[in-house]
Structures are given as structure tokens and as C-alpha cells.
Protein backbone atom coordinates (compact mmCIF):
# COMPACT_ATOMS: atom_id res chain seq x y z
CA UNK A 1 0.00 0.00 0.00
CA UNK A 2 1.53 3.25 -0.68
CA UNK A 3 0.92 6.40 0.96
CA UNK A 4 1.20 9.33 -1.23
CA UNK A 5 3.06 12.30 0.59
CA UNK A 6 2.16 16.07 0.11
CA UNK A 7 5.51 16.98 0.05
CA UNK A 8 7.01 14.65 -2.81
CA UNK A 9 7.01 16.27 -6.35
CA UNK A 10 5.13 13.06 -7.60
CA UNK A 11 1.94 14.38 -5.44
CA UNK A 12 -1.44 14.91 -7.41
CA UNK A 13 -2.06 18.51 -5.64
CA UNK A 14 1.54 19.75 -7.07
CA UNK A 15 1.34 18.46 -10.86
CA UNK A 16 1.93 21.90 -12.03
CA UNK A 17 5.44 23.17 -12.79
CA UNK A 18 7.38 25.89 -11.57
CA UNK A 19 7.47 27.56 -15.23
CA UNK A 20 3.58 27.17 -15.24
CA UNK A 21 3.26 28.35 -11.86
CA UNK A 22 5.36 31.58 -12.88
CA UNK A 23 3.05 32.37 -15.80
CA UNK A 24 -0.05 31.92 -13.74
CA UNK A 25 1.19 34.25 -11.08
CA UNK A 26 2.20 36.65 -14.13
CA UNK A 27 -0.68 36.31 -15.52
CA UNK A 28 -3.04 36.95 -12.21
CA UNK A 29 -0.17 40.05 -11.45
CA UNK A 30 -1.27 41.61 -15.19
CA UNK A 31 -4.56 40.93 -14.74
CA UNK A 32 -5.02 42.71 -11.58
CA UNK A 33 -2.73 45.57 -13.29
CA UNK A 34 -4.68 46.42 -15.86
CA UNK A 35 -8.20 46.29 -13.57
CA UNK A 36 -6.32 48.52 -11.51
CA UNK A 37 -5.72 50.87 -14.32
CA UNK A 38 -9.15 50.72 -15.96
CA UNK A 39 -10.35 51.18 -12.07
CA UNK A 40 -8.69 54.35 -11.75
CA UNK A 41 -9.39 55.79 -15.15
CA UNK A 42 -13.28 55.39 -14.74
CA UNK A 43 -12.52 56.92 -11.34
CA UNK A 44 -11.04 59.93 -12.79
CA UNK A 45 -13.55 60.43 -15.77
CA UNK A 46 -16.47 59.76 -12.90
CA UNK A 47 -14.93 62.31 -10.71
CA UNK A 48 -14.96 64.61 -14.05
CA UNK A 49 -18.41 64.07 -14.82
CA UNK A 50 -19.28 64.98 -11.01
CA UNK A 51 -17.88 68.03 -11.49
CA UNK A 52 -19.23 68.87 -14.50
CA UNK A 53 -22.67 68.14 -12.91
CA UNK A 54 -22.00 70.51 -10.33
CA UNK A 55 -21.14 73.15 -11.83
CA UNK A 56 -24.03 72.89 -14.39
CA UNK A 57 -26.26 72.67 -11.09
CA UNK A 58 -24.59 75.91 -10.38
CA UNK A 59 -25.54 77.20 -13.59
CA UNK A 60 -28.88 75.86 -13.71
CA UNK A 61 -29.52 77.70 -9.75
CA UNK A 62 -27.89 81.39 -11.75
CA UNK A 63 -30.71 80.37 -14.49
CA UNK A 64 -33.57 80.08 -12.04
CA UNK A 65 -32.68 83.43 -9.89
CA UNK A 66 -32.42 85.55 -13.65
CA UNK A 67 -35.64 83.78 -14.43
CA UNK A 68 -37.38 84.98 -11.07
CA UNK A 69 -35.83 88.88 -11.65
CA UNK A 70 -37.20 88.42 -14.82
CA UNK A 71 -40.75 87.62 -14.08
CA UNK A 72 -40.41 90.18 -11.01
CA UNK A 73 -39.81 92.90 -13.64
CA UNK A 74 -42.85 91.66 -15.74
CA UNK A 75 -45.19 91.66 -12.77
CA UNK A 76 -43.53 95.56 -12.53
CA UNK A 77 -43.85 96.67 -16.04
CA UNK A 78 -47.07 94.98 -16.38
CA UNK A 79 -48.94 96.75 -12.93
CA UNK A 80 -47.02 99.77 -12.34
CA UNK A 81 -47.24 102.71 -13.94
CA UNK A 82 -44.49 104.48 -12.64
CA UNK A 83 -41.54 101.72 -13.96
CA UNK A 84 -43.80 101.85 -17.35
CA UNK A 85 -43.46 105.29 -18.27
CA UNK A 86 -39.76 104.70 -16.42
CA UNK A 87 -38.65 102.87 -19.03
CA UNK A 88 -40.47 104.61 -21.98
CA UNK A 89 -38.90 107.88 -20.99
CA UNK A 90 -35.37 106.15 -20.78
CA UNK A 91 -35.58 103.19 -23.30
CA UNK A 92 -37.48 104.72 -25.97
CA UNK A 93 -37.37 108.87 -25.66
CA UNK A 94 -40.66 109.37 -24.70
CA UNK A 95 -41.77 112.58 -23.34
CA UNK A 96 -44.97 114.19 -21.59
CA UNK A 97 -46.57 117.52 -23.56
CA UNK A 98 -44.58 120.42 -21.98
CA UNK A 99 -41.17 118.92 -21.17
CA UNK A 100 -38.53 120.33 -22.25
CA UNK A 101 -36.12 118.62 -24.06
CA UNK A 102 -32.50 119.56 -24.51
CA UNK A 103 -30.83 117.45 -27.13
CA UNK A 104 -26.88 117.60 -26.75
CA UNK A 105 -23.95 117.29 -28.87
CA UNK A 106 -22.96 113.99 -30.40
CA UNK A 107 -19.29 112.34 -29.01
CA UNK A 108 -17.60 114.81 -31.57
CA UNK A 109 -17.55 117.77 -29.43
CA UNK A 110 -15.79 115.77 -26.64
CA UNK A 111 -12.88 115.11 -28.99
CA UNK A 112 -12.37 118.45 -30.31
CA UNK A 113 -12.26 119.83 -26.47
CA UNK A 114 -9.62 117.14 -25.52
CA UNK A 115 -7.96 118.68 -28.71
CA UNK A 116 -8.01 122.28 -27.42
CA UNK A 117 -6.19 121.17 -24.15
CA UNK A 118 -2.67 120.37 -25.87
């Protein structure tokens, strides 16, 4: 009766050779390698899309607040008097019967006084 021994290089759980041993280990070694690298890039371009998607929340917020000015300024224009004729008189030259209007000098005569100062 023999007796098989875990130790001699005849055993069945050690049928393997060193050299195939190596390239297993190799192998395993690359393997975890290039998971490692993949890992880490979709960790970077993760990290860049979270960023991105803050800032456009950012963005979005800036929308929302020039959105609510906006409709705060249409409420205005739309009930009060006052900010209408406002922005008639200064958007669109508008005057009452009786003002008087002074109309000055286009950006020409500012030159020609810087000129007269040499």
C-alpha cells in the first residue's frame, strides 16, 4: 500500500510546474494591473463628470434666480405705472406735452475739447 506524501514532487495537488506556476502568477499580477488601471481611469472620468454636474447645477440655480428677476420685472412693467413710463422715458425717448427737451452734442464735441487742451 503506498501512501502518497504532500511533500514529494510526484503528489497529485503539485502536478503543475514551476514555469507554469510563474506564468499563472504573471498572468493573475497583469490581470489585476490592468483592472487597476481601468479602475482608476473610470474613477477619474467619474470624478470629471461629477464636477461637470456641479457646476451645471450651479448654472442651472444662476438660471432660475435671472428667471425669477425676470418675471419680477414683468409683474412691474405689467402693474405699475411708474416703472412703465420709467422705461419709456429712458428706453425709448418718450416725453410728456410740456417737457422740455434739450438734445446735446454727439461724441464729436468731446474730442475736439480734448484737442483744445494740448
Amino acid at each position: 500500500m503506498s501512501t502518497l506524501d504532500p511533500a514529494s514532487p510526484s503528489s497529485p495537488t503539485d502536478d503543475r510546474s514551476p514555469r507554469t506556476t510563474r506564468s499563472l502568477k504573471a498572468a493573475v499580477v497583469g490581470l489585476l494591473l490592468v483592472l487597476t488601471v481601468a479602475g482608476l481611469q473610470s474613477w477619474r472620468v467619474l470624478s470629471g463628470h461629477r464636477a461637470h454636474a456641479a457646476q451645471l447645477e450651479i448654472e442651472i440655480e444662476a438660471s432660475r434666480e435671472r428667471i425669477e428677476r425676470l418675471r419680477q420685472r414683468i409683474d412691474r412693467v405689467e402693474n405699475d405705472p411708474a416703472t412703465l413710463e420709467r422705461l419709456a422715458r429712458e428706453e425709448l425717448g418718450w416725453v410728456h406735452d410740456g417737457d422740455l427737451v434739450i438734445v446735446l452734442p454727439a461724441e464729436r464735441h468731446a474730442a475736439r475739447s480734448s484737442d483744445t487742451d494740448l
